[in-house]
N, C-alpha and C. Protein backbone atom coordinates (compact mmCIF):
# COMPACT_ATOMS: atom_id res chain seq x y z
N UNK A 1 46.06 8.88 14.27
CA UNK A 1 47.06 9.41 13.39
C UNK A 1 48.35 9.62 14.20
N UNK A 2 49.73 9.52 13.58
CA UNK A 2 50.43 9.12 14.87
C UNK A 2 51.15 11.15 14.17
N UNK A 3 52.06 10.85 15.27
CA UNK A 3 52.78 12.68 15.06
C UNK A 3 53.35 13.09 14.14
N UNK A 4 54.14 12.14 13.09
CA UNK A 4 54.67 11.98 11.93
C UNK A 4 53.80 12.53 10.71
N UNK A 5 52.50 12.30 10.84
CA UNK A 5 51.55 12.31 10.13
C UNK A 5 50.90 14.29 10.32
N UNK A 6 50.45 14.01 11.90
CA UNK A 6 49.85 15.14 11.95
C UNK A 6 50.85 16.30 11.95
N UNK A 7 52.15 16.36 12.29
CA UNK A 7 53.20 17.23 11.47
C UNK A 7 53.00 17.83 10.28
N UNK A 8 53.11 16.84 9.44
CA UNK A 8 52.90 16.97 7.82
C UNK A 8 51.92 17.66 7.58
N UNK A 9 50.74 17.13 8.01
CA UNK A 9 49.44 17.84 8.07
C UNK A 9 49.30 19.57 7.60
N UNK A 10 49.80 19.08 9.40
CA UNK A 10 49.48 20.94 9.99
C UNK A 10 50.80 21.71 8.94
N UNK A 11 52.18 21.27 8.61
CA UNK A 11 53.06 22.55 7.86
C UNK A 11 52.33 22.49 6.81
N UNK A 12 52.00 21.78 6.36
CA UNK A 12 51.09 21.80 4.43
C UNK A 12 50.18 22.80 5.07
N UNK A 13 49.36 22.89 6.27
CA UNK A 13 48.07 23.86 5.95
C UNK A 13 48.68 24.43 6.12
N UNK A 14 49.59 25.50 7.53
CA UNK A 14 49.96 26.52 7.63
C UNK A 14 50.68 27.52 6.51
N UNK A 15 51.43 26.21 5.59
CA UNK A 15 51.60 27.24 4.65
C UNK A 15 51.06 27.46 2.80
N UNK A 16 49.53 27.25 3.38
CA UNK A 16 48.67 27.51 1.96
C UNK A 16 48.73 29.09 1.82
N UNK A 17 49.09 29.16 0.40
CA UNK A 17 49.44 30.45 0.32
C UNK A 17 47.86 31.38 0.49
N UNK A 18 46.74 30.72 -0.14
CA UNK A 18 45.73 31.47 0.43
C UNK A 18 45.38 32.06 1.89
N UNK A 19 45.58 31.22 2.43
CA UNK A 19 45.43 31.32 3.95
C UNK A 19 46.66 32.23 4.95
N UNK A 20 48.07 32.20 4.21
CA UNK A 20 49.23 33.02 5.29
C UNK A 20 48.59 34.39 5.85
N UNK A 21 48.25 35.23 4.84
CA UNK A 21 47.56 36.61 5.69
C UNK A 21 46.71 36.15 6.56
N UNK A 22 46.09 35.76 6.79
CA UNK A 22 44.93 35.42 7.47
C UNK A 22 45.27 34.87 8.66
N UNK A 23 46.23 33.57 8.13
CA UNK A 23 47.01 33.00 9.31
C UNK A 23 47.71 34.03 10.17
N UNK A 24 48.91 34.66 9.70
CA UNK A 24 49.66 35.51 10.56
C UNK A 24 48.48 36.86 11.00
N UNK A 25 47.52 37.20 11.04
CA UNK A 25 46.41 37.96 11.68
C UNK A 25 46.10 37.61 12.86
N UNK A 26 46.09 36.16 13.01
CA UNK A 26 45.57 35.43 14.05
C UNK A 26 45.93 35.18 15.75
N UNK A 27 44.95 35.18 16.18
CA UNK A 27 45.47 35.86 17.65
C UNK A 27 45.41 34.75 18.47
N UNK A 28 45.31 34.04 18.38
CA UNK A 28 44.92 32.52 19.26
C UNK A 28 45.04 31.36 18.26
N UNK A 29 45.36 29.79 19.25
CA UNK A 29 45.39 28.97 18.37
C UNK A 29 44.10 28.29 17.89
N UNK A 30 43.18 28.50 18.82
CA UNK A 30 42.24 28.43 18.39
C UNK A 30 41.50 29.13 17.16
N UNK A 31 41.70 30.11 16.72
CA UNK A 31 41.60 30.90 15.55
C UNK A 31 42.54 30.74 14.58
N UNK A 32 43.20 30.17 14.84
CA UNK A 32 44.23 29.32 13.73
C UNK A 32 43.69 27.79 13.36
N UNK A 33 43.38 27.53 13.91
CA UNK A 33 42.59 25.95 14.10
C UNK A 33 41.08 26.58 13.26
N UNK A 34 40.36 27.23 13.77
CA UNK A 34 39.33 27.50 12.75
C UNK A 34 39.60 28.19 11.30
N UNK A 35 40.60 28.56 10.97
CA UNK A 35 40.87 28.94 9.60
C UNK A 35 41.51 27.79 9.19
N UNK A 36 42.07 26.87 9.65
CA UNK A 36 42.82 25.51 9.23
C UNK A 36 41.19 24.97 9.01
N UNK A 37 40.39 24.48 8.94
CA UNK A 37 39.47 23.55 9.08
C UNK A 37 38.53 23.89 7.92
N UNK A 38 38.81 25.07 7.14
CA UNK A 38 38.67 25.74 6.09
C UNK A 38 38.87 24.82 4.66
N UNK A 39 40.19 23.88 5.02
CA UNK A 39 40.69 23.54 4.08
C UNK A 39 40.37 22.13 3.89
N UNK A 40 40.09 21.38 2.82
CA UNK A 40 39.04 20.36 2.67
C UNK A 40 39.73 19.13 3.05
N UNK A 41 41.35 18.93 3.37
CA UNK A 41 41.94 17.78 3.37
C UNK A 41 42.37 18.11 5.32
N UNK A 42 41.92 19.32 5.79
CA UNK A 42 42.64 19.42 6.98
C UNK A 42 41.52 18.49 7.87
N UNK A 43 41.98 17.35 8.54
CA UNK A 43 40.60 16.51 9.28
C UNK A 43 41.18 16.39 10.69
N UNK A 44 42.27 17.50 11.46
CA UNK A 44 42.96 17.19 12.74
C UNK A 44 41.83 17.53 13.45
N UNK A 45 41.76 16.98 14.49
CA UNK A 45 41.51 17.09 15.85
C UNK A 45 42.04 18.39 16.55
N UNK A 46 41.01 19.00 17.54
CA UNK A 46 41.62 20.35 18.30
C UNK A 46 42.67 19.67 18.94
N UNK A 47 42.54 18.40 19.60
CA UNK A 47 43.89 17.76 20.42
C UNK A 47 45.28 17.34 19.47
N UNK A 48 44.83 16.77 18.41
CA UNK A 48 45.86 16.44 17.58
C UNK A 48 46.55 17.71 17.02
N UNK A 49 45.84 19.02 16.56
CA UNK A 49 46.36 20.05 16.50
C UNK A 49 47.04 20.34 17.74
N UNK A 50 46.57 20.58 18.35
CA UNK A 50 47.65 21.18 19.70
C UNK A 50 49.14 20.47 19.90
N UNK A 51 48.73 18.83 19.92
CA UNK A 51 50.04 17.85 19.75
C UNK A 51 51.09 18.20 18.87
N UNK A 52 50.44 18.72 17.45
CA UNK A 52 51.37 18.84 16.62
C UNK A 52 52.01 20.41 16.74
N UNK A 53 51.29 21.31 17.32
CA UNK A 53 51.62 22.50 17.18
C UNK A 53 53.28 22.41 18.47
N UNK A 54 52.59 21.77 19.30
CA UNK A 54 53.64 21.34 20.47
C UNK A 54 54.95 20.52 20.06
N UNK A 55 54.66 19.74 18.99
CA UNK A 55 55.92 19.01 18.55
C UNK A 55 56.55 19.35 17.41
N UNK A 56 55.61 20.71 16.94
CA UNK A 56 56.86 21.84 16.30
C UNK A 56 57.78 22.61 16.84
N UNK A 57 56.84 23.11 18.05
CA UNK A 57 57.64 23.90 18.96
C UNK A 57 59.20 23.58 19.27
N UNK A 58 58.42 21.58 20.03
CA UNK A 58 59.87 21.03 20.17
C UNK A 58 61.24 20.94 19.39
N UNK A 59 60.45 21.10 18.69
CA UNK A 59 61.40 21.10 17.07
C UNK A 59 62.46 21.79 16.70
N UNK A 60 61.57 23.26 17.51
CA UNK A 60 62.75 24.54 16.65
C UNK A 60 63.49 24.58 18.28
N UNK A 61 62.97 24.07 19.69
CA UNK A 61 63.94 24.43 20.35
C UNK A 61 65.57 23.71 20.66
């Protein structure tokens, strides 16, 4: 999946409205990654998550 893709991905899950409390609770990305995996269309990779979490980062700096 190239970064374009897993971008898209990950902002659609992060912001399911079921999931934001839960999300912003969360203390690690790893515990963000296990409440993402919750969701039946989320199929990232712990690495592809991290990639994308990293090329948000890049994003806002």
């Amino acid at each position: 999946m190239d970064i374009a893709e897993i971008k898209h991905m990950l902002l659609h899950a992060l912001t399911e409205d079921e999931l934001v409390e839960r999300l912003d609770k969360a203390k690690s990305q790893q515990e963000v990654y296990g409440i993402l995996q919750e969701l039946s269309y989320f199929t990232l990779t712990m690495e592809e998550f991290k990639q994308g979490i990293e090329a948000l980062q890049n994003e806002e700096a």
